[in-house]
Protein backbone atom coordinates (compact mmCIF):
# COMPACT_ATOMS: atom_id res chain seq x y z
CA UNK A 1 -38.52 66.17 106.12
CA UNK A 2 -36.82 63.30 104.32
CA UNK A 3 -34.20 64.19 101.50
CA UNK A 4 -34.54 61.71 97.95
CA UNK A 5 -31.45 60.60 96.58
CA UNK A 6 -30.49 58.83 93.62
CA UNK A 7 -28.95 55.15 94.30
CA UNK A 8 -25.29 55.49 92.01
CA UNK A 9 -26.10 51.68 90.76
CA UNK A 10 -29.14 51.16 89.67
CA UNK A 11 -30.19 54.92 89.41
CA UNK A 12 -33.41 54.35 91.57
CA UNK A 13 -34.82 57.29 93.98
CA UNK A 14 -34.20 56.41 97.47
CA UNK A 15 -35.13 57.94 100.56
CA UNK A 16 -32.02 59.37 102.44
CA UNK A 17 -31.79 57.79 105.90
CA UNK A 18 -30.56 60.24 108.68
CA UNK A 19 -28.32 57.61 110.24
CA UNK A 20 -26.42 56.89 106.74
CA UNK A 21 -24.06 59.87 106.56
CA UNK A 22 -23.24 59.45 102.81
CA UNK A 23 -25.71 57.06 101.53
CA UNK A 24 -25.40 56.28 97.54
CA UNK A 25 -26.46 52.32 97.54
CA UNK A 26 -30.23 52.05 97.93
CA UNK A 27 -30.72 48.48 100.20
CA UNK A 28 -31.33 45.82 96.88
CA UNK A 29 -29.10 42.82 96.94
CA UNK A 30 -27.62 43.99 93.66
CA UNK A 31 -26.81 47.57 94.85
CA UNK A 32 -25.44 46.13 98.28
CA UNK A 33 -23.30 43.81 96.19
CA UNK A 34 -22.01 46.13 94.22
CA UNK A 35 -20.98 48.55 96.67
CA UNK A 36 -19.08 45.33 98.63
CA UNK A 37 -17.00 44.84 95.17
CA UNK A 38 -16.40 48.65 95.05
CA UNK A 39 -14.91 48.91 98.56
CA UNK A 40 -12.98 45.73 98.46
CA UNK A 41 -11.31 46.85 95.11
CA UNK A 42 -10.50 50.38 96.28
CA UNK A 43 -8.86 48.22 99.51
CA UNK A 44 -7.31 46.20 97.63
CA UNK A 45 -5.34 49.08 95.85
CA UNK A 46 -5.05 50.97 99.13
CA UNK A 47 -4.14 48.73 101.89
CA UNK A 48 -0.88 45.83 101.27
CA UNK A 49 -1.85 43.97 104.09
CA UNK A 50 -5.28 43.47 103.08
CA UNK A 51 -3.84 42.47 100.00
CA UNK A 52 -1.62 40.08 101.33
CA UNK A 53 -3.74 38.20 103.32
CA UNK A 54 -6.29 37.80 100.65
CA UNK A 55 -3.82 36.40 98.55
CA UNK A 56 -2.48 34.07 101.33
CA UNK A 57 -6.63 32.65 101.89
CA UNK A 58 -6.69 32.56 98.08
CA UNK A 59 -3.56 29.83 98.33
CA UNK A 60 -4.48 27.82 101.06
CA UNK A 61 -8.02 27.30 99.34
CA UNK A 62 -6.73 26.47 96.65
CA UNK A 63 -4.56 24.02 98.42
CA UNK A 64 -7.47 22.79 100.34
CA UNK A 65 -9.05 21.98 96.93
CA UNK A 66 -6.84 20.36 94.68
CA UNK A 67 -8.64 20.05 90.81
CA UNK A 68 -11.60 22.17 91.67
CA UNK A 69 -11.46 23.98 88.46
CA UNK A 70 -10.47 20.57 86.36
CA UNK A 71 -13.61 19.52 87.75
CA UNK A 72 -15.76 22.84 86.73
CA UNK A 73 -14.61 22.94 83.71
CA UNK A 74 -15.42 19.51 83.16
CA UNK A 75 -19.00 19.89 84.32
CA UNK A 76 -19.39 23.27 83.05
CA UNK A 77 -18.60 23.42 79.41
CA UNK A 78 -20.83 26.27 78.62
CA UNK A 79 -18.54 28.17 80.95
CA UNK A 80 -15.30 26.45 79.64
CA UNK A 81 -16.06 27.37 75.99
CA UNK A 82 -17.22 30.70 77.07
CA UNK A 83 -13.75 31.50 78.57
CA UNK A 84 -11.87 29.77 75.65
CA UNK A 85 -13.73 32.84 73.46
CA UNK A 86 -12.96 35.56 75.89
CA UNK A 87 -9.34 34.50 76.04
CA UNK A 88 -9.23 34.46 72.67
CA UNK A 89 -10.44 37.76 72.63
CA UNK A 90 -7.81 39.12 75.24
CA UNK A 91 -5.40 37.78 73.37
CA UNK A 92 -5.90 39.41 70.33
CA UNK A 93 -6.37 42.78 72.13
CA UNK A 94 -3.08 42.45 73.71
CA UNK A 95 -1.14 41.33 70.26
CA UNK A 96 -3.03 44.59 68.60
CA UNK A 97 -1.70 46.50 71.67
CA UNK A 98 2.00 45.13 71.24
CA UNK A 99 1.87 47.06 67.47
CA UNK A 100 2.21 50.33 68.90
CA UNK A 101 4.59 52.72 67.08
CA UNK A 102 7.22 54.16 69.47
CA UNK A 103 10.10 56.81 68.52
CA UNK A 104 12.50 53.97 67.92
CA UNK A 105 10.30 52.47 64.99
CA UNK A 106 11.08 55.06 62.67
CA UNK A 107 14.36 55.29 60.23
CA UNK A 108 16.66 58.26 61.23
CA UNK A 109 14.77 61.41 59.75
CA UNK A 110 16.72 62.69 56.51
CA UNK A 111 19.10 65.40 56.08
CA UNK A 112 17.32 68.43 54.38
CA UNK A 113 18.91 71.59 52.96
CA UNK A 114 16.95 74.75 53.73
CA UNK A 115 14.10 75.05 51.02
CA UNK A 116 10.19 74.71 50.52
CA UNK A 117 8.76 71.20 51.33
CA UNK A 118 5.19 70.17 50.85
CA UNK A 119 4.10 66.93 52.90
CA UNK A 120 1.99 64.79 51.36
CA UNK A 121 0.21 62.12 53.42
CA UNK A 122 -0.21 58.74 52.01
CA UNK A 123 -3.62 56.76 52.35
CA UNK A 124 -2.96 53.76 54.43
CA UNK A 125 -5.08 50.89 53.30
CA UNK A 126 -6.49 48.59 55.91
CA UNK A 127 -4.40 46.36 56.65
CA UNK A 128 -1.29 48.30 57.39
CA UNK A 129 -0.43 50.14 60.96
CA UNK A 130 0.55 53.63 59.70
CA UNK A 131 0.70 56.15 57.81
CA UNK A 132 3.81 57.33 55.29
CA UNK A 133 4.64 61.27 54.39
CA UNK A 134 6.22 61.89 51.50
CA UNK A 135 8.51 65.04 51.26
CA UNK A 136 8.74 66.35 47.67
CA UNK A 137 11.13 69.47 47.79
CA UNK A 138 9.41 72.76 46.14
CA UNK A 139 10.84 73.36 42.77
């Protein structure tokens, strides 16, 4: 009796195979694919020489083929305009990132006497980064 499993990619019902120990891709090209990528990006953060010599093929490639990209780009400018809009879209990600409050920001906290303090927060409009409390003592 054959157990049905659920492929993790494209969520299809698969027959389990008894050889497969832990089967999770069902055989489509797509599935297959994507369980390549998965296992060569887990190696890729597991194994340095792995790493290495991908890198090193990577280089002599791309020594081996001088302007290949000039020339995509220059055949391809679907794809070159396409990137230009994703880059510009990284790049404003990263610039929102850099805006990040840290500890240091802030001016040195002032010196209170003992008494009752309520904190009021103020409504930060939309285009400022934070928010402002107000301490107004108790009378």
């Amino acid at each position: 009796m054959s157990e049905t499993l659920q492929c993790v990619h494209c969520g299809k019902p698969i027959k389990a195979n008894p050889r497969v120990k832990n089967q999770r891709y069902c055989s489509d090209k797509e599935c297959r694919r994507a369980r390549r990528r998965k296992w060569q990006r887990e190696k890729l953060l597991s194994d340095p020489d792995y790493k290495a010599n991908q890198r090193d093929c990577q280089r002599k490639w791309h020594e081996a083929h001088p302007g290949y990209y000039r020339d995509y780009r220059q055949r391809h400018p679907q794809s070159r305009e396409r990137n230009r809009l994703l880059q510009r879209y990284r790049n404003s990600r990263r610039r929102t990132r850099q805006k990040v409050a840290t500890m240091d920001a802030f001016p040195p906290a002032p010196v209170l006497t003992p008494a009752l303090y309520y904190l009021l927060p103020v409504i930060a409009q939309m285009d400022t980064s934070a928010q402002k409390v107000i301490i107004i003592p108790a009378a």
